[in-house]
PDB file of N, CA and C in Angstrom:
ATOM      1  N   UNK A   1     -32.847  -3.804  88.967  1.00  0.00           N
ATOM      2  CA  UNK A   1     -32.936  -3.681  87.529  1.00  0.00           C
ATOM      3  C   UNK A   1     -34.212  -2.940  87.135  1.00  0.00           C
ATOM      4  N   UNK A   2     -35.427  -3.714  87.845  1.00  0.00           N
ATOM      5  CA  UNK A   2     -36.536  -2.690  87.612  1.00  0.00           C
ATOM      6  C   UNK A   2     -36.462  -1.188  87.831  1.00  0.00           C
ATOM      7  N   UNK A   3     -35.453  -0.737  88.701  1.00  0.00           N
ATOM      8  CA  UNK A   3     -35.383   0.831  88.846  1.00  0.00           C
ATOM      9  C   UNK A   3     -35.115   1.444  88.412  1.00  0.00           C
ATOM     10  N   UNK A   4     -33.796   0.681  87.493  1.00  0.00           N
ATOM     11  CA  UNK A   4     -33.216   1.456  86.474  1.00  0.00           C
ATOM     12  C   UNK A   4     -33.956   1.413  85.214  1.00  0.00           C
ATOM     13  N   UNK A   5     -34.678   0.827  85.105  1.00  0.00           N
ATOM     14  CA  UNK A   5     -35.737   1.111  83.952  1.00  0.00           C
ATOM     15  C   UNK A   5     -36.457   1.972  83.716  1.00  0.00           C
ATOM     16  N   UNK A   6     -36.921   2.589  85.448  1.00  0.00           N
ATOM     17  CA  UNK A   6     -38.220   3.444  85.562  1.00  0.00           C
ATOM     18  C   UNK A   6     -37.208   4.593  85.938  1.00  0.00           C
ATOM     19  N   UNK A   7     -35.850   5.007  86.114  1.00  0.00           N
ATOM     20  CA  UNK A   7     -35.781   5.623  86.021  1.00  0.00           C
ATOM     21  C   UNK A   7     -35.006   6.224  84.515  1.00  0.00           C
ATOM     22  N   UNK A   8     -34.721   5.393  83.894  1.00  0.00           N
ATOM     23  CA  UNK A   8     -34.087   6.151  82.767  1.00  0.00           C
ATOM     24  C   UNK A   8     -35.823   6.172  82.307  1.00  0.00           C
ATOM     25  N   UNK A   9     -36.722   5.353  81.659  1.00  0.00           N
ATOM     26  CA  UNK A   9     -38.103   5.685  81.325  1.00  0.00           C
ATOM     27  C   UNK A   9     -38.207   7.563  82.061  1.00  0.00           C
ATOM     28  N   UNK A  10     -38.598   7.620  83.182  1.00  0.00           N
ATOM     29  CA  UNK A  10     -38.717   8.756  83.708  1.00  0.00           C
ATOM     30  C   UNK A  10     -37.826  10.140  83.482  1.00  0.00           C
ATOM     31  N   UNK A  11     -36.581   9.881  82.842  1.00  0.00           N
ATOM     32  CA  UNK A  11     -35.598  10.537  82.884  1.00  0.00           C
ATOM     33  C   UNK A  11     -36.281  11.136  81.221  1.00  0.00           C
ATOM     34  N   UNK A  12     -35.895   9.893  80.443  1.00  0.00           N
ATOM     35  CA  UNK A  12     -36.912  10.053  78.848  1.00  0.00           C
ATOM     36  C   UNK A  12     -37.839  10.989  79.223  1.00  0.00           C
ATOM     37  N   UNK A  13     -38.645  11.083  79.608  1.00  0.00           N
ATOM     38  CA  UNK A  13     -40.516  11.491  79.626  1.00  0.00           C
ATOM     39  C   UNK A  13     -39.914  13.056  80.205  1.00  0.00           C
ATOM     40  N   UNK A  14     -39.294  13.602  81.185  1.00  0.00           N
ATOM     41  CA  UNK A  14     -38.991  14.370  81.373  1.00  0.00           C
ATOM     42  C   UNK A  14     -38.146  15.696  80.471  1.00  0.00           C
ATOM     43  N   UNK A  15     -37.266  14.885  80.128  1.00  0.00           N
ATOM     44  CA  UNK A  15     -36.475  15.258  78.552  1.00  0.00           C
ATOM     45  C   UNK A  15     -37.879  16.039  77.483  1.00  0.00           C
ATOM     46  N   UNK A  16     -38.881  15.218  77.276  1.00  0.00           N
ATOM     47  CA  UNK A  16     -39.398  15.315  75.956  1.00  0.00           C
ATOM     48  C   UNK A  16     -40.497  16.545  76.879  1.00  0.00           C
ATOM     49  N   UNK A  17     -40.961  16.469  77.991  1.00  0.00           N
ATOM     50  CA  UNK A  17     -41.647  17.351  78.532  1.00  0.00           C
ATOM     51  C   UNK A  17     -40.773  18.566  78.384  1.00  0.00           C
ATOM     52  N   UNK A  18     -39.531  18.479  78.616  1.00  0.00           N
ATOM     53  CA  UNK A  18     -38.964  20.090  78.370  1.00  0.00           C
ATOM     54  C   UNK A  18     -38.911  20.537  77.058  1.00  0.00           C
ATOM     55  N   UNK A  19     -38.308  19.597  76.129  1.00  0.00           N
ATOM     56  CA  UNK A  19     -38.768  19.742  74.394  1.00  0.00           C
ATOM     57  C   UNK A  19     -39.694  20.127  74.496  1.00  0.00           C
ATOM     58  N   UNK A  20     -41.233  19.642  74.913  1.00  0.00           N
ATOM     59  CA  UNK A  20     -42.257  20.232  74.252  1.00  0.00           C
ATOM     60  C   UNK A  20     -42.680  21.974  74.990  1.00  0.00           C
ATOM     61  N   UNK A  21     -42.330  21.804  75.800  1.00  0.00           N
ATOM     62  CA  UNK A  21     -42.590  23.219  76.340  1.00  0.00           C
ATOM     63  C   UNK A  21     -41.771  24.417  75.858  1.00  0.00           C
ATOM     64  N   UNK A  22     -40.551  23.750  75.432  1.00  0.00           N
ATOM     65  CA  UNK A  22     -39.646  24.998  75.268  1.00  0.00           C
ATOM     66  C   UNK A  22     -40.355  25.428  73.577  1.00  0.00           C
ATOM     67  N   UNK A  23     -41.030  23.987  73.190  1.00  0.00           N
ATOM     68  CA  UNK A  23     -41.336  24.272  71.343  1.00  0.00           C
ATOM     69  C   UNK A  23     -42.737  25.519  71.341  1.00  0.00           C
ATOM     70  N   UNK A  24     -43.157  24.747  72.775  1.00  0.00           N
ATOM     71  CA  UNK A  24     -44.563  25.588  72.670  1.00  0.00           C
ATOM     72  C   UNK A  24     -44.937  27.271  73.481  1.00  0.00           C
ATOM     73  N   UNK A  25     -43.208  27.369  74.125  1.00  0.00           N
ATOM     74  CA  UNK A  25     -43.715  28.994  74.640  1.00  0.00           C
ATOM     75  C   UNK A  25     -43.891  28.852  76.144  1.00  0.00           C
ATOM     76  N   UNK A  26     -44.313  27.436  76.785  1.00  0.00           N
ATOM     77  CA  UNK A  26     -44.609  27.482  78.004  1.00  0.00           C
ATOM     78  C   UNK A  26     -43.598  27.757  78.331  1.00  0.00           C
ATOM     79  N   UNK A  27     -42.139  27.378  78.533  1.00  0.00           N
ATOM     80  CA  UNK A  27     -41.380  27.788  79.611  1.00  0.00           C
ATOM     81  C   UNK A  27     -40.814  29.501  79.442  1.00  0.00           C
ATOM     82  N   UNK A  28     -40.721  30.289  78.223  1.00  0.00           N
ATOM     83  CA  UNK A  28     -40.836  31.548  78.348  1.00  0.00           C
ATOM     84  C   UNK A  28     -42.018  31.973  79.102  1.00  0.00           C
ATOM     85  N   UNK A  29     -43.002  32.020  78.915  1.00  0.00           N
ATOM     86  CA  UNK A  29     -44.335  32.314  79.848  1.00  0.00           C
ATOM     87  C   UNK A  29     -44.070  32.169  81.056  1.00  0.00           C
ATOM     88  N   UNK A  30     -43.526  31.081  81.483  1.00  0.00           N
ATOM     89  CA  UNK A  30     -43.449  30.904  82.643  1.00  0.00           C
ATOM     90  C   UNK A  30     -42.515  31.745  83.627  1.00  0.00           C
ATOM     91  N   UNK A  31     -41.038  32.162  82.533  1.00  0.00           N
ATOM     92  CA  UNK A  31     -40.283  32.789  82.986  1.00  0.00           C
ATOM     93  C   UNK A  31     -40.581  34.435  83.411  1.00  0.00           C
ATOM     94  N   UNK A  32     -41.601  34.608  81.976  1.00  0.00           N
ATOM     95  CA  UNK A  32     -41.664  36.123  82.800  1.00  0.00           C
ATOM     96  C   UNK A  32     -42.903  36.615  83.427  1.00  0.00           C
ATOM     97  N   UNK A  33     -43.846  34.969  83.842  1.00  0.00           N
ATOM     98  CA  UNK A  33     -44.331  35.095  85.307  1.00  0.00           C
ATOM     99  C   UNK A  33     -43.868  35.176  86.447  1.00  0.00           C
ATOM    100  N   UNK A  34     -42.672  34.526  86.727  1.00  0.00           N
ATOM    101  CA  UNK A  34     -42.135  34.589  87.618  1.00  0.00           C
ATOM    102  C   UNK A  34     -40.869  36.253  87.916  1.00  0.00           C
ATOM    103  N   UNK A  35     -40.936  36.552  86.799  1.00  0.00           N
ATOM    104  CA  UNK A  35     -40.516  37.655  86.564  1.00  0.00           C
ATOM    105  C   UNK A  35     -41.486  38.944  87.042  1.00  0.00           C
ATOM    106  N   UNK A  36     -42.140  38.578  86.694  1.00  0.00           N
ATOM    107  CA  UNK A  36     -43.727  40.006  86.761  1.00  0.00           C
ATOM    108  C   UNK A  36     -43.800  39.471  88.921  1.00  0.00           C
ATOM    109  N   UNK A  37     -43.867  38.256  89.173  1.00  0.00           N
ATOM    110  CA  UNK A  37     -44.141  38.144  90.479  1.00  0.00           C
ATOM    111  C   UNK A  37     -42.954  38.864  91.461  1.00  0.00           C
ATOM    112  N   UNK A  38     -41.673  38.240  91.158  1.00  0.00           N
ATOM    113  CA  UNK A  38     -40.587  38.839  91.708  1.00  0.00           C
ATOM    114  C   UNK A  38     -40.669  40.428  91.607  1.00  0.00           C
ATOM    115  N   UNK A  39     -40.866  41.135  91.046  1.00  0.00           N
ATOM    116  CA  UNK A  39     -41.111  42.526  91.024  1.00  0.00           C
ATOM    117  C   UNK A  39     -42.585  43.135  91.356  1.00  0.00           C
ATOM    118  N   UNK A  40     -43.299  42.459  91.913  1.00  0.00           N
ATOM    119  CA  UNK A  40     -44.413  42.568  92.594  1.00  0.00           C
ATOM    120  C   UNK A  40     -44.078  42.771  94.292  1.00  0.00           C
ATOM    121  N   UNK A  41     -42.916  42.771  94.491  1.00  0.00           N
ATOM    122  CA  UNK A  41     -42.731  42.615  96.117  1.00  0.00           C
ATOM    123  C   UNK A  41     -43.118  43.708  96.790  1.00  0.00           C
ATOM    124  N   UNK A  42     -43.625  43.510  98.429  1.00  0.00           N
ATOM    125  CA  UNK A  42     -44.332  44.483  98.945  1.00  0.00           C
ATOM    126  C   UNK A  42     -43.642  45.537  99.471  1.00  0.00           C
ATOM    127  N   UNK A  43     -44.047  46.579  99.984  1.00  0.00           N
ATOM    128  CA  UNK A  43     -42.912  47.674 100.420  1.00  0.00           C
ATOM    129  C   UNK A  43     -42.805  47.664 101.675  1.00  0.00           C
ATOM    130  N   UNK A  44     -41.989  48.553 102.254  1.00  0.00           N
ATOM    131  CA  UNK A  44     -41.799  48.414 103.702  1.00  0.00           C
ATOM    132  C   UNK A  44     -43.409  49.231 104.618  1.00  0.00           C
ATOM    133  N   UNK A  45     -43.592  50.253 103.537  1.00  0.00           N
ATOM    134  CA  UNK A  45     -44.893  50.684 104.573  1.00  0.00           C
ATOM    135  C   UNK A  45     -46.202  49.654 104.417  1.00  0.00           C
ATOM    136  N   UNK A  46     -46.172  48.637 103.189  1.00  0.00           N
ATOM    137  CA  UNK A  46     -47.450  47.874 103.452  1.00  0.00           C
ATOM    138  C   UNK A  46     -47.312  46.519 103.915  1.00  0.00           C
ATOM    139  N   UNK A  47     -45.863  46.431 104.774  1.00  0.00           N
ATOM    140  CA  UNK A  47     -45.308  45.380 105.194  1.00  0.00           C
ATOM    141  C   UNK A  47     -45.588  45.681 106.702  1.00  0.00           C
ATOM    142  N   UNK A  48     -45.426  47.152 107.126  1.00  0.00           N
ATOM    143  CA  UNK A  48     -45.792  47.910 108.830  1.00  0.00           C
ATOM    144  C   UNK A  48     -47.442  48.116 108.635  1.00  0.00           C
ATOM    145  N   UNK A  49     -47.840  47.971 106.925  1.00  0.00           N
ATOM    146  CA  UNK A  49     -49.579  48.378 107.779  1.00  0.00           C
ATOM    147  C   UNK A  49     -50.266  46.829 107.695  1.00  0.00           C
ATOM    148  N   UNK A  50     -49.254  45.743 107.186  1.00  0.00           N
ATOM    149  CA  UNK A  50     -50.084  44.118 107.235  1.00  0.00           C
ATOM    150  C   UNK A  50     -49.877  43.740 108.865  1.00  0.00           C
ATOM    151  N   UNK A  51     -48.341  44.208 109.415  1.00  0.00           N
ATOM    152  CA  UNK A  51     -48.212  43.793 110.818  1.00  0.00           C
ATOM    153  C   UNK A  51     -48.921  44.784 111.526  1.00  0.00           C
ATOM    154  N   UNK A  52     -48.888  46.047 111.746  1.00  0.00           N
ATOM    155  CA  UNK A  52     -49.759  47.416 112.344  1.00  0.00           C
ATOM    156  C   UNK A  52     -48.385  47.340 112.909  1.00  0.00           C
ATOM    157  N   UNK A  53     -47.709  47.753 112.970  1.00  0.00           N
ATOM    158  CA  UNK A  53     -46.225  48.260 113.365  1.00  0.00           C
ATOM    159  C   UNK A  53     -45.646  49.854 112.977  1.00  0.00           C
ATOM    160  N   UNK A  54     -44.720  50.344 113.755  1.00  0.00           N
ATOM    161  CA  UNK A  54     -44.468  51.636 113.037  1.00  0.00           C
ATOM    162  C   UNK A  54     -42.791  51.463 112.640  1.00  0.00           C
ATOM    163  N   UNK A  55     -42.379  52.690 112.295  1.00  0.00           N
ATOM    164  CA  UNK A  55     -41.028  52.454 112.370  1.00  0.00           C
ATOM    165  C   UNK A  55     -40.202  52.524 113.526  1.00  0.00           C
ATOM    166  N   UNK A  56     -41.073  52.955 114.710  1.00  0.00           N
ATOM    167  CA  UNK A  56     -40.092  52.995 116.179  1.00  0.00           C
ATOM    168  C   UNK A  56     -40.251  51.830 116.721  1.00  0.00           C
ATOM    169  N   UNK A  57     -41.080  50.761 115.969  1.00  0.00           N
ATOM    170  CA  UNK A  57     -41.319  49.511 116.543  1.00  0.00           C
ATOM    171  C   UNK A  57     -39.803  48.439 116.796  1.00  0.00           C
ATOM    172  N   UNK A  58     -39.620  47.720 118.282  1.00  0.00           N
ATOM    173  CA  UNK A  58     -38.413  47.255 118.214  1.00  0.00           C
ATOM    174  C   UNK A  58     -38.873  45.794 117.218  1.00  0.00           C
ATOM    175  N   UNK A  59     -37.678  44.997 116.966  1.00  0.00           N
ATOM    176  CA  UNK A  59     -37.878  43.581 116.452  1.00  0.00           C
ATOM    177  C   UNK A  59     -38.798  42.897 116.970  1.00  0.00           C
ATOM    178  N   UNK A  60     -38.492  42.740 118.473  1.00  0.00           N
ATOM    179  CA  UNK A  60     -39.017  41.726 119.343  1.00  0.00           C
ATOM    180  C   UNK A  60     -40.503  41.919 119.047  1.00  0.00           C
ATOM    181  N   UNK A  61     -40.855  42.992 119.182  1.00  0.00           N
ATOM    182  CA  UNK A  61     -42.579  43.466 118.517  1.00  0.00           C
ATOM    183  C   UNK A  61     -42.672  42.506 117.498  1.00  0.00           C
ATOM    184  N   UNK A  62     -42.169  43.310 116.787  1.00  0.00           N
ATOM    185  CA  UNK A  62     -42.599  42.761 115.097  1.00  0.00           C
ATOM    186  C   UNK A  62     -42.492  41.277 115.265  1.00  0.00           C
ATOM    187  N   UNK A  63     -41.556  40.417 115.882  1.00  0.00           N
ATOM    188  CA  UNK A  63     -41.760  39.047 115.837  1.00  0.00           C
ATOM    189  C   UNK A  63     -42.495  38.797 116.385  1.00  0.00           C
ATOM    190  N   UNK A  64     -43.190  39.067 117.689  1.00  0.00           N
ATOM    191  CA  UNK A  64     -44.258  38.886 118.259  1.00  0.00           C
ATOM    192  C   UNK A  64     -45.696  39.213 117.425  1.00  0.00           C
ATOM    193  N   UNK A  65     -45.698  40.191 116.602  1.00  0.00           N
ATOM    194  CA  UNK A  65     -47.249  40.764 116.465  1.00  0.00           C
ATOM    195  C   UNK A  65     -47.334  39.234 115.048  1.00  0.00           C
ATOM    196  N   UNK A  66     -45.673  39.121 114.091  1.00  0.00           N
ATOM    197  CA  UNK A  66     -46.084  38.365 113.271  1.00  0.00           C
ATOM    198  C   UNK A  66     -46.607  36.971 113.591  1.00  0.00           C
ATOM    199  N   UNK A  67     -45.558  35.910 115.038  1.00  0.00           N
ATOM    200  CA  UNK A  67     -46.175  35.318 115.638  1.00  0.00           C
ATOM    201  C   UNK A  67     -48.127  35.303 115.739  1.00  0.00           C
ATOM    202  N   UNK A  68     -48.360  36.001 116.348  1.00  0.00           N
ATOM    203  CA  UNK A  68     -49.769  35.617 116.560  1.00  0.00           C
ATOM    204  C   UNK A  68     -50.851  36.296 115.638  1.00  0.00           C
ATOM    205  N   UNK A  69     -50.293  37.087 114.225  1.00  0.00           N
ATOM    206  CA  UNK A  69     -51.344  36.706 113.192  1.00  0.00           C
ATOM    207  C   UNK A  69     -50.813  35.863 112.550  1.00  0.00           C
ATOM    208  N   UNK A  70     -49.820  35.298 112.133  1.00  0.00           N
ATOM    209  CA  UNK A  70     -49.654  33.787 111.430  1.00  0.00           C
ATOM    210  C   UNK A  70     -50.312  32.701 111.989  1.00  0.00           C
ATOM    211  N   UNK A  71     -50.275  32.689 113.446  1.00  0.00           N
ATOM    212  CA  UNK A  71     -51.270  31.281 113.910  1.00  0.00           C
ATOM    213  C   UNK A  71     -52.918  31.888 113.763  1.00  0.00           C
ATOM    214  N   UNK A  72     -52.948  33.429 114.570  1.00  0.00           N
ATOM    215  CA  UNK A  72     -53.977  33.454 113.759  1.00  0.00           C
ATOM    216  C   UNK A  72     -55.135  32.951 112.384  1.00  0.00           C
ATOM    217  N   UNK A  73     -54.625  33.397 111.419  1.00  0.00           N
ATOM    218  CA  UNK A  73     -54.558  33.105 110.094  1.00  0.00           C
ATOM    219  C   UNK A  73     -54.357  31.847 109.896  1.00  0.00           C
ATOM    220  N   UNK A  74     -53.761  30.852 110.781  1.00  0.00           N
ATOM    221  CA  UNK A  74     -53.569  29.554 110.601  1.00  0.00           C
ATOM    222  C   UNK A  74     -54.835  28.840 111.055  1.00  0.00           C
ATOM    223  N   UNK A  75     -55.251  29.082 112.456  1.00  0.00           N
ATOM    224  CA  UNK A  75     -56.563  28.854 112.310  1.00  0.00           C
ATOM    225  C   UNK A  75     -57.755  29.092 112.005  1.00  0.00           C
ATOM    226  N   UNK A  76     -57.486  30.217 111.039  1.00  0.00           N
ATOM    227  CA  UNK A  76     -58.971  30.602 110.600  1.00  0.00           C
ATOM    228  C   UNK A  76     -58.949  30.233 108.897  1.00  0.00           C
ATOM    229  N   UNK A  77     -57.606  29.119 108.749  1.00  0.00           N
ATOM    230  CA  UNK A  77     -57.484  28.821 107.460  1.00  0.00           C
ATOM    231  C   UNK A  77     -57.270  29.805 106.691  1.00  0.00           C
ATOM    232  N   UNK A  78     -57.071  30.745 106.605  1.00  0.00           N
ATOM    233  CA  UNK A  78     -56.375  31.707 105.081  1.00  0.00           C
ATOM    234  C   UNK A  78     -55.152  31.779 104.997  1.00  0.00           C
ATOM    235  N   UNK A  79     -54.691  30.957 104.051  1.00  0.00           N
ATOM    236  CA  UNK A  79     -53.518  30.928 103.540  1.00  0.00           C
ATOM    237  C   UNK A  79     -53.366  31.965 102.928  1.00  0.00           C
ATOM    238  N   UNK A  80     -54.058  32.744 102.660  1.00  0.00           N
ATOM    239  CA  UNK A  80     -53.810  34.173 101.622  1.00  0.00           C
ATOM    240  C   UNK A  80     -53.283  35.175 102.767  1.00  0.00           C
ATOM    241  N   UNK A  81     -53.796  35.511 103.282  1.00  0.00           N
ATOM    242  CA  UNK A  81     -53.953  36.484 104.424  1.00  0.00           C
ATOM    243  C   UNK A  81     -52.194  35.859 105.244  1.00  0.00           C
ATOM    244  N   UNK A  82     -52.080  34.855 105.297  1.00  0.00           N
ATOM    245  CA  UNK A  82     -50.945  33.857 106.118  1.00  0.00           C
ATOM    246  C   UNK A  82     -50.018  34.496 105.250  1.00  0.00           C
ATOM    247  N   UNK A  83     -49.751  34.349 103.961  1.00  0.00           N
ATOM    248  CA  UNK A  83     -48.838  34.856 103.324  1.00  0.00           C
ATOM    249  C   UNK A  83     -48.067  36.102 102.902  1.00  0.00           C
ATOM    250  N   UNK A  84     -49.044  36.935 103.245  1.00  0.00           N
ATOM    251  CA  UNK A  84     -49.236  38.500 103.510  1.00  0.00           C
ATOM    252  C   UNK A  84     -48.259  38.194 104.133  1.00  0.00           C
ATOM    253  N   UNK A  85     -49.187  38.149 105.855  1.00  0.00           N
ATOM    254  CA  UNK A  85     -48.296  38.423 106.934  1.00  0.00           C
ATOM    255  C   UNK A  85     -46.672  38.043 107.024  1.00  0.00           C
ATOM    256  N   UNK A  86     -46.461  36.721 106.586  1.00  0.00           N
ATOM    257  CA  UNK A  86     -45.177  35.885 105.451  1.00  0.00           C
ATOM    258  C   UNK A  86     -44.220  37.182 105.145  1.00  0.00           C
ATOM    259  N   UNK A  87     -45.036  37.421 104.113  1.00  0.00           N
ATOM    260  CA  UNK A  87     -44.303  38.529 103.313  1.00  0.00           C
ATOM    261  C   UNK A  87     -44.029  39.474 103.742  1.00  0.00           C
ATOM    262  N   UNK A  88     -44.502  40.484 104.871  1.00  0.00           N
ATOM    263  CA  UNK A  88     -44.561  41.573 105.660  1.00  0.00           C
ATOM    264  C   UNK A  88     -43.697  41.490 106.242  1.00  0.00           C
ATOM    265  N   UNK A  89     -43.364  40.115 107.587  1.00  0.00           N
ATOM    266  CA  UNK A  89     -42.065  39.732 107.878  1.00  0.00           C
ATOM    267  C   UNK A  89     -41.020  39.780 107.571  1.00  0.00           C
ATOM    268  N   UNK A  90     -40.707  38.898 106.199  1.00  0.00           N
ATOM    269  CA  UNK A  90     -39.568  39.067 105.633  1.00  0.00           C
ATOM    270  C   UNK A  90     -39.194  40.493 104.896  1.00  0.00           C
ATOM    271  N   UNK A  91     -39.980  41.668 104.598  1.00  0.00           N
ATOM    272  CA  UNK A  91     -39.648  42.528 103.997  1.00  0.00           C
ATOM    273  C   UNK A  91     -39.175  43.486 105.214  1.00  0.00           C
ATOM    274  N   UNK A  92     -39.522  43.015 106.267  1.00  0.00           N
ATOM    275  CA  UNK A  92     -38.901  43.796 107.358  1.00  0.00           C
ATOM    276  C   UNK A  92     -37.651  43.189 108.039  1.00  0.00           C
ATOM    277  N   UNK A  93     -37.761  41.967 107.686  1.00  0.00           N
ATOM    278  CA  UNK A  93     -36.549  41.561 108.342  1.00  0.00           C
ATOM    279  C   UNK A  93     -35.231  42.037 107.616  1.00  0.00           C
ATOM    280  N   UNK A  94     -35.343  42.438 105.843  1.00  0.00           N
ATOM    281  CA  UNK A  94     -34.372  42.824 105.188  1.00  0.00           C
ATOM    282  C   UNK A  94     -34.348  44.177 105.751  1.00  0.00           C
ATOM    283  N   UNK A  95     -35.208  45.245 106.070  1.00  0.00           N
ATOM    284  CA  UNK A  95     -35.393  46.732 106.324  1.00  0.00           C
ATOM    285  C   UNK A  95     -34.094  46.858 107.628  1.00  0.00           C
ATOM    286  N   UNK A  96     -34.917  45.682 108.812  1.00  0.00           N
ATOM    287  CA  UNK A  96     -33.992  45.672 110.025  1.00  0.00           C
ATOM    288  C   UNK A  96     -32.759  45.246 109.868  1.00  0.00           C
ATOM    289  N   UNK A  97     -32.174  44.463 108.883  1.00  0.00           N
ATOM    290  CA  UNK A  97     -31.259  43.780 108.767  1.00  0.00           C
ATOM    291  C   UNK A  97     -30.045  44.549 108.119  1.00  0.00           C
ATOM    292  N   UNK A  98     -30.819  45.266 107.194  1.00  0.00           N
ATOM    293  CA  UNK A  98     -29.710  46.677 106.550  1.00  0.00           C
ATOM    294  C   UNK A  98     -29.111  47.790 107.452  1.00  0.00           C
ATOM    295  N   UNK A  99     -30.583  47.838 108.776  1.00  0.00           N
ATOM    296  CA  UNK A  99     -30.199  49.021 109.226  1.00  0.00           C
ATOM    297  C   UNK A  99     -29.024  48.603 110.444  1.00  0.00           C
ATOM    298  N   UNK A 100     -28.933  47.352 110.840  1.00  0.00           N
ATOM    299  CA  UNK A 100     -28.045  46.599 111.540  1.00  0.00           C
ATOM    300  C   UNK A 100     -26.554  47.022 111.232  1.00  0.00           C
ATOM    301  N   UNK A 101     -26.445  46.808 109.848  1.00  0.00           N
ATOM    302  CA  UNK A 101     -25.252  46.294 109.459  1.00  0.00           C
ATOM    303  C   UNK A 101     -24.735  47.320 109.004  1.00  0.00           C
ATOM    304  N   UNK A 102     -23.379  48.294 109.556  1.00  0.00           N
ATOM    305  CA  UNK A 102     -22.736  49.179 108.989  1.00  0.00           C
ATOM    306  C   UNK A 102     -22.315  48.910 107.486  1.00  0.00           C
ATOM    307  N   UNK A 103     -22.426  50.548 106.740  1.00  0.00           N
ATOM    308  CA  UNK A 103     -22.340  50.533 105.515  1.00  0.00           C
ATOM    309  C   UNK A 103     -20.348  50.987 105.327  1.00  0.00           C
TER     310      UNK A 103
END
């Protein structure tokens, strides 16, 4: 019985948190932050100059070089730098992944 208290309570409080944001602009703001970020994505050449890769580079490379600057970067604590490399990955994995797949 107590749960269902705290959760309809919680369910309430949540409700009125979206009321107030939607009254005050935050959740537009928010939307076309996430908007401005999504179109911030990196390209394929500063995705080969975060890994040092070229384009004759096979996969197995590229998973390897990303492998050991992600732990890299893992132990030297930069999550910034970690995320790069993150991102570099995956923008190549779509590059390799297109060129895979007959059109």
């Amino acid at each position: 019985m107590g749960s269902g208290i705290l959760g309809r309570a919680f369910f309430q409080a949540y409700r009125q948190a979206l009321a107030n944001a939607s009254k005050t602009g935050v959740a537009q703001e928010a939307m076309q932050n996430a908007v401005r970020k999504a179109g911030k994505s990196i390209t394929e050449q500063e995705a080969r100059q975060i890994l040092g890769v070229t384009e004759q580079t096979s996969w197995e490379e590229i998973v390897q070089k990303y492998d050991k600057l992600f732990e890299n970067n893992a132990k030297a604590g930069s999550f910034y730098l970690q995320s790069k490399v993150h991102r570099a990955k995956e923008c190549l994995e779509e590059v390799y992944r297109s060129k895979s797949t007959p059109s």
